[in-house]
C-alpha atoms as a PDB file:
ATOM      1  CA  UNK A   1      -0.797  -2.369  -2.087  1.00  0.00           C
ATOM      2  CA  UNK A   2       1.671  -4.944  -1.950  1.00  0.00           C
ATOM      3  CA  UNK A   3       5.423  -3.974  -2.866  1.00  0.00           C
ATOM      4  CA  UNK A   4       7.065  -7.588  -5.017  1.00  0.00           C
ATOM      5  CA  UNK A   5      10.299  -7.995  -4.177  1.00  0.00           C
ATOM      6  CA  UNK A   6      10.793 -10.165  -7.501  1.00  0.00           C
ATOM      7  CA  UNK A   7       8.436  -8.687  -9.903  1.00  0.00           C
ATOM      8  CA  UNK A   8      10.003  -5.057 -12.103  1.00  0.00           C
ATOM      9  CA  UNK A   9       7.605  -2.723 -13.594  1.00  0.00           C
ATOM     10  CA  UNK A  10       9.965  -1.103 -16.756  1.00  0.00           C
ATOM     11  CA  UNK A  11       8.546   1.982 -17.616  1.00  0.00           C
ATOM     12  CA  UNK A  12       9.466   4.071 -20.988  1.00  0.00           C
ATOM     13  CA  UNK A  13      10.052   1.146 -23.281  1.00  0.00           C
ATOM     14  CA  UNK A  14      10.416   1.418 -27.068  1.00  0.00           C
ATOM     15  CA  UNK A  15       7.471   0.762 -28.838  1.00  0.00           C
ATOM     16  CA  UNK A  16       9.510  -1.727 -30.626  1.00  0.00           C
ATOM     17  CA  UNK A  17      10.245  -3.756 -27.629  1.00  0.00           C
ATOM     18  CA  UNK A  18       9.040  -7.259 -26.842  1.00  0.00           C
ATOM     19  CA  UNK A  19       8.396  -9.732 -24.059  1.00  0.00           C
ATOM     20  CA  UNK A  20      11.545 -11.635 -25.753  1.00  0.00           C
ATOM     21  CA  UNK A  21      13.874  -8.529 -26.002  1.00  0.00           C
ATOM     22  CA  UNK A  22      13.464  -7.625 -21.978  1.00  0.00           C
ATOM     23  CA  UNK A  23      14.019 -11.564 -21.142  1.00  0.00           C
ATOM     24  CA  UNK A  24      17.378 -11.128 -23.158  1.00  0.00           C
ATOM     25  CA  UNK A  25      18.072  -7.832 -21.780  1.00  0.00           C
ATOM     26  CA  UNK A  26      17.261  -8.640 -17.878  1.00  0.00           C
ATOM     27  CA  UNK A  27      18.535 -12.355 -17.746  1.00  0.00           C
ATOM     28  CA  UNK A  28      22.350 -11.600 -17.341  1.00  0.00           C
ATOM     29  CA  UNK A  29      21.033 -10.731 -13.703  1.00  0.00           C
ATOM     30  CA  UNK A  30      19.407 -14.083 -12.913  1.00  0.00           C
ATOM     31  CA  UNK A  31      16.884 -16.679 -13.959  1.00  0.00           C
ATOM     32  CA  UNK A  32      14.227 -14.874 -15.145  1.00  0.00           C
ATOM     33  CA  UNK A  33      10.777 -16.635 -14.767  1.00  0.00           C
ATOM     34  CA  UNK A  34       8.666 -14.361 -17.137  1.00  0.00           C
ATOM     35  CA  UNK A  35       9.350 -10.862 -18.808  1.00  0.00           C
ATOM     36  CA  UNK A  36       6.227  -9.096 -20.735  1.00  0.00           C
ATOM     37  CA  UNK A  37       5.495  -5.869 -22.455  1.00  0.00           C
ATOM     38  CA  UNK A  38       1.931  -4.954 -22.088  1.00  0.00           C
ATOM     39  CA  UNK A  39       0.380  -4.504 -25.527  1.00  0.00           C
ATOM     40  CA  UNK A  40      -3.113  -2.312 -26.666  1.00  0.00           C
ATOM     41  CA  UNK A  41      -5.463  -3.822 -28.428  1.00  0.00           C
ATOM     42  CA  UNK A  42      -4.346  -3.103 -31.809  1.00  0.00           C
ATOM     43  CA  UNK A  43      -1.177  -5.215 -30.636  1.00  0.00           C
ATOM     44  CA  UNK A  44       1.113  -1.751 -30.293  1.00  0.00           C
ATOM     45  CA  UNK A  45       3.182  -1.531 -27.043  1.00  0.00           C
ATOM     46  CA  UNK A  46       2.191   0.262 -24.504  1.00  0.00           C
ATOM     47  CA  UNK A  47       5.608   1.661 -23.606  1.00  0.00           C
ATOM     48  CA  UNK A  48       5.913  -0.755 -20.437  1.00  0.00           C
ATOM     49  CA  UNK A  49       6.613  -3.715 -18.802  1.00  0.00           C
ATOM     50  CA  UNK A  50       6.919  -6.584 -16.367  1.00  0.00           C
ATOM     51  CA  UNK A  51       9.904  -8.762 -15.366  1.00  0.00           C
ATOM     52  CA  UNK A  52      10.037 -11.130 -12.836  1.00  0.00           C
ATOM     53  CA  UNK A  53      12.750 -13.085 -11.196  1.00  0.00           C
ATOM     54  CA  UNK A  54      12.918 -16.190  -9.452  1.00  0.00           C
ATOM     55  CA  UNK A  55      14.923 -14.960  -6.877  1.00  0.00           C
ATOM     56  CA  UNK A  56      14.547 -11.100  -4.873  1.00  0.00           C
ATOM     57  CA  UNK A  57      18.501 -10.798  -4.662  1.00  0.00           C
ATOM     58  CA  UNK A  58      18.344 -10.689  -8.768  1.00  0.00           C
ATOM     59  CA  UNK A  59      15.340  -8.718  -8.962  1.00  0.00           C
ATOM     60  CA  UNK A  60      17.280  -6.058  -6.463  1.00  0.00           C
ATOM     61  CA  UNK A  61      20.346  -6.050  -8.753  1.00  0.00           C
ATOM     62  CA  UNK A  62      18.529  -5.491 -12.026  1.00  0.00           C
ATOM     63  CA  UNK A  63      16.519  -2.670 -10.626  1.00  0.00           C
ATOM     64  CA  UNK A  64      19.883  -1.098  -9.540  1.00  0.00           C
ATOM     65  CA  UNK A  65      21.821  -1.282 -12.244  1.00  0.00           C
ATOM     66  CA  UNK A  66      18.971  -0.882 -15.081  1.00  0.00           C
ATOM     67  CA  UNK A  67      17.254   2.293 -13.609  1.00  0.00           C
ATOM     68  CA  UNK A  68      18.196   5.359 -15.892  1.00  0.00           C
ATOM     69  CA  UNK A  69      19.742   3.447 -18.711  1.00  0.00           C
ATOM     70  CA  UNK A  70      19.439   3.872 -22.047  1.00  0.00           C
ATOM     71  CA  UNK A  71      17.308   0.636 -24.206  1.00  0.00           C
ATOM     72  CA  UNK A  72      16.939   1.064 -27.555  1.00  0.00           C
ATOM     73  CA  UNK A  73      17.464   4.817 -27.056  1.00  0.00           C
ATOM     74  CA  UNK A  74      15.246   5.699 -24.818  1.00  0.00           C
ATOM     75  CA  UNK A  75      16.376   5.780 -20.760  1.00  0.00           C
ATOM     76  CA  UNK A  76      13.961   3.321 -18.775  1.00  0.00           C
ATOM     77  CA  UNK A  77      12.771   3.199 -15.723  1.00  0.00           C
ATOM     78  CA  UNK A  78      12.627   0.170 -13.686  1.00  0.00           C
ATOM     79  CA  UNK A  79      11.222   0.025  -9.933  1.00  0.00           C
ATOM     80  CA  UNK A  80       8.987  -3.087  -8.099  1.00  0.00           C
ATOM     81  CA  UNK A  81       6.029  -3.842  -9.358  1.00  0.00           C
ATOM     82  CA  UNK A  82       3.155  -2.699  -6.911  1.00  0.00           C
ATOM     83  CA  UNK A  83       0.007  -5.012  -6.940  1.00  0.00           C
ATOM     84  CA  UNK A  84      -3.340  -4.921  -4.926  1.00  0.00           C
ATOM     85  CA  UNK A  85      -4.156  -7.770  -2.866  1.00  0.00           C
ATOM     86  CA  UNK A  86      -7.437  -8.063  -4.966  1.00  0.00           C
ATOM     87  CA  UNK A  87      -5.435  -8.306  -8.075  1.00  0.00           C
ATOM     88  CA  UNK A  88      -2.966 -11.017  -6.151  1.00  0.00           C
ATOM     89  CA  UNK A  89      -5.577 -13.293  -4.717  1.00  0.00           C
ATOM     90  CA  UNK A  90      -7.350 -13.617  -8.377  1.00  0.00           C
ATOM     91  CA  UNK A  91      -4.184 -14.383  -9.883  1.00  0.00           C
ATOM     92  CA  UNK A  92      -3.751 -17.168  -7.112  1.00  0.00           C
ATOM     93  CA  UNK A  93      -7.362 -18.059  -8.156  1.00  0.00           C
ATOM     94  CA  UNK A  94      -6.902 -19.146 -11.907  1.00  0.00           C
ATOM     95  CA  UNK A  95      -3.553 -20.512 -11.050  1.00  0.00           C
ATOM     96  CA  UNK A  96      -5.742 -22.833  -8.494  1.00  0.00           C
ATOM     97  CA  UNK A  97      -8.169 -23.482 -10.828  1.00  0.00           C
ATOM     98  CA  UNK A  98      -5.629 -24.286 -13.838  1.00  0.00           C
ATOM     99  CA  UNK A  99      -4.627 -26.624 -11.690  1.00  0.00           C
ATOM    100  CA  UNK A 100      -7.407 -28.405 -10.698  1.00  0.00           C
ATOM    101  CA  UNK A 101      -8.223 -28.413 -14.573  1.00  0.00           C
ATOM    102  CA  UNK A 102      -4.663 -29.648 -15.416  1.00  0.00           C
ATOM    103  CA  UNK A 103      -4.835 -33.965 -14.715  1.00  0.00           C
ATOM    104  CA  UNK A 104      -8.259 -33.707 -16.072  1.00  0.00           C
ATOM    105  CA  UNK A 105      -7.040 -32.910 -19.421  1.00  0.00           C
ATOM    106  CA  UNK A 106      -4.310 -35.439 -19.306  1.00  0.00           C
ATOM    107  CA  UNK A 107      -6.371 -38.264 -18.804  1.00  0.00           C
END
């Protein structure tokens, strides 16, 4: 396992809570480059999230300061996201590929 030292996992979301609402919420640390809430299949939160920041320094402060507060009434938890190298190299894979796909379609 790989620790990210720009990626958040928030933990203990809402249900209500969107991708849009944790952008809002986690931007007044830094640029933030993406910010999700994972979703079941019926399209009903899971009750978690990912944020991630274009720079670690941000990333650091918004885990510090957002850790234990409250969100919509409920107190969140926010550490780094952990991923396996598997998971990592496949992502790296498809963005690749995406790209290789990319001037392809523009012609």
């Amino acid at each position: 396992m790989i620790i990210s030292t720009t990626k958040l996992f928030v933990g203990g979301l809402d249900r209500d809570i969107r991708g849009r609402q944790l952008n809002d919420e986690f931007s007044k640390f830094g640029v933030v480059k993406f910010a999700r809430v994972k979703l079941r299949e019926d399209g009903k939160s899971k009750g978690f999230g990912f944020v991630e920041f274009e720079r670690p320094e941000d990333a650091a402060k918004a885990q510090a300061e957002m850790n234990d507060k409250e969100l919509n009434g409920r107190v969140i938890k926010v550490d780094f996201a952990r991923e396996s190298l598997e998971r990592i190299k496949a992502r790296e894979e498809r963005a690749a590929a995406m790209a290789a796909e990319a001037p392809a379609e523009a012609a």
